[in-house]
Protein backbone atom coordinates (compact mmCIF):
# COMPACT_ATOMS: atom_id res chain seq x y z
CA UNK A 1 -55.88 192.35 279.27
CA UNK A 2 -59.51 191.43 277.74
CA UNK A 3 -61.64 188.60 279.38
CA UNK A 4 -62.76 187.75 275.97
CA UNK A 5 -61.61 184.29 275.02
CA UNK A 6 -59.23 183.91 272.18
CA UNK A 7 -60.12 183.11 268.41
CA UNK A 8 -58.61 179.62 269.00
CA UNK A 9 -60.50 178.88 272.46
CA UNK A 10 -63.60 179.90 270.79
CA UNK A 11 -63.67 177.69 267.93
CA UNK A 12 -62.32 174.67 270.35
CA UNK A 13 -65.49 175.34 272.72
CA UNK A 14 -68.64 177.54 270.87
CA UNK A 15 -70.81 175.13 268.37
CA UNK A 16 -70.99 177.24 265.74
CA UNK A 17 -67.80 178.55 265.14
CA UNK A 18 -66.10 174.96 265.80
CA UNK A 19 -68.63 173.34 262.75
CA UNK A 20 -67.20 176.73 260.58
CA UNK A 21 -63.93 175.81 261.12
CA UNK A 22 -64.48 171.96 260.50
CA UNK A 23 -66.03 172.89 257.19
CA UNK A 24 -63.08 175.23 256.44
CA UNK A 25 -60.73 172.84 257.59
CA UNK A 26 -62.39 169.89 255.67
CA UNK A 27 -62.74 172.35 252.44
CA UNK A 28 -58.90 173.60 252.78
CA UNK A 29 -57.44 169.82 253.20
CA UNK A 30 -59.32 168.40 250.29
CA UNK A 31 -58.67 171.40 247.98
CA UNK A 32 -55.46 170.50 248.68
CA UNK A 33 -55.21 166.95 248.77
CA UNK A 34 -56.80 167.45 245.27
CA UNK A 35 -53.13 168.68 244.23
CA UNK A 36 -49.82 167.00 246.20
CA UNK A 37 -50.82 164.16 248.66
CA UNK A 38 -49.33 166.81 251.41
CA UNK A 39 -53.11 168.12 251.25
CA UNK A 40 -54.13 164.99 253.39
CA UNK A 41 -51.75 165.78 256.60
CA UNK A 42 -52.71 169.21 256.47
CA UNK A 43 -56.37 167.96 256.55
CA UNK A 44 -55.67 165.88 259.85
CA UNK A 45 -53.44 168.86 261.14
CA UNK A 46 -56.83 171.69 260.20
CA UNK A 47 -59.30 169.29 261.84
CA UNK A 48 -57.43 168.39 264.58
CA UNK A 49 -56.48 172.24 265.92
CA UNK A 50 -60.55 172.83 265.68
CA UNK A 51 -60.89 169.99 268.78
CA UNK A 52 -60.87 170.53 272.15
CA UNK A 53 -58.68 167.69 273.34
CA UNK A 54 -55.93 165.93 271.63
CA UNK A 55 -57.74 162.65 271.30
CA UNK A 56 -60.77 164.36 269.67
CA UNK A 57 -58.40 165.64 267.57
CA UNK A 58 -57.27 161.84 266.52
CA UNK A 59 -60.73 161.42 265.92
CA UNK A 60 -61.74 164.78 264.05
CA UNK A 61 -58.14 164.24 261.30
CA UNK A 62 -59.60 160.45 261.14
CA UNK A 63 -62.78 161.63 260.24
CA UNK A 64 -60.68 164.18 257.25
CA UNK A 65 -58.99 161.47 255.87
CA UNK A 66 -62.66 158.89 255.44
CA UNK A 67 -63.99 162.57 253.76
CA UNK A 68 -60.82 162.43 251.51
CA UNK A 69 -61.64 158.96 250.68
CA UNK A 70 -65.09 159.37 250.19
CA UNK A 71 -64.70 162.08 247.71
CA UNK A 72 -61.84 160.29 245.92
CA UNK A 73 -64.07 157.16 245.39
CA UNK A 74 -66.65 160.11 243.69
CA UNK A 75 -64.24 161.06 241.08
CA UNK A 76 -63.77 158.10 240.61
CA UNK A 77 -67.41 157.59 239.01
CA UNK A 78 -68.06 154.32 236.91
CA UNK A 79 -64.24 153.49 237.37
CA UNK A 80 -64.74 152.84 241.02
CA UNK A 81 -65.92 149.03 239.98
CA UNK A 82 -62.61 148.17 239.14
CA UNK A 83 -61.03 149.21 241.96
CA UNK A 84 -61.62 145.59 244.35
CA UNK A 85 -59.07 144.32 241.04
CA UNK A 86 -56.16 146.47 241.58
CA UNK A 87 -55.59 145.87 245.32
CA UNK A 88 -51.94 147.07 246.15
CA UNK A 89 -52.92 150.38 244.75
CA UNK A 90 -56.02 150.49 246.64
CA UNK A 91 -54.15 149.47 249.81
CA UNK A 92 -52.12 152.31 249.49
CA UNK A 93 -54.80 154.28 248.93
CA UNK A 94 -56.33 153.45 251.82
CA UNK A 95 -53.39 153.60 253.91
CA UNK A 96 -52.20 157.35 252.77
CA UNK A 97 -56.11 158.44 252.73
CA UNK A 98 -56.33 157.64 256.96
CA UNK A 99 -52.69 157.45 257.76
CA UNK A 100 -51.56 160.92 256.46
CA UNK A 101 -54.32 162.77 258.30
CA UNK A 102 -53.27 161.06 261.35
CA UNK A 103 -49.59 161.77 261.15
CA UNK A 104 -51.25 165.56 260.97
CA UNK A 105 -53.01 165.46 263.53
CA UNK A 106 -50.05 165.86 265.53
CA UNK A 107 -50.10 169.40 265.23
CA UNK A 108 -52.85 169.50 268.08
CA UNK A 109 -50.67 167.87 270.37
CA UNK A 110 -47.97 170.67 269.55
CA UNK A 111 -50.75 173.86 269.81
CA UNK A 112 -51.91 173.56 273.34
């Protein structure tokens, strides 16, 4: 057997190829968060197998789902000043932009 660590212990403990596969991760969920709302717990669930513990991995698919947000408000453009008017939607929004990345997130807790 090879003393070299695995692809997946790597990218949980070297700098650089963790922030790659953050990026990718990121990239990946939001491309597809842009089509079915699925995109969002596959987000939490990319982010969360890049961190080296299962609570950074809470914290890395938390962090996907403000990026998600953040980018949805930017679509929005000029449109975003009537969001504060349509609450219940915006709730929801809300809710599915940091709750769905959680709910993926526990894919790190299955992927020792």
């Amino acid at each position: 057997m090879s003393d070299s660590p695995s692809l997946r212990e790597r990218v949980r403990t070297e700098p650089r190829p963790h922030a790659v596969a953050l990026l990718v991760a990121l990239g990946v969920g939001i491309g597809l968060a842009t089509v079915h709302w699925v995109g969002l717990v596959a987000a939490g669930a990319l982010a969360s197998l890049a961190a080296p513990t299962v609570r950074r991995g809470v914290a890395y698919a938390l962090g996907a789902g403000v990026v998600a947000l953040a980018v949805f408000a930017a679509s929005l453009g000029p449109a975003a000043a009537a969001v504060p008017g349509m609450r219940p939607v915006a709730y929801v929004a809300v809710g599915a932009g940091l709750g769905l990345p959680l709910l993926g997130s526990l894919a790190r807790a299955a992927v020792p």
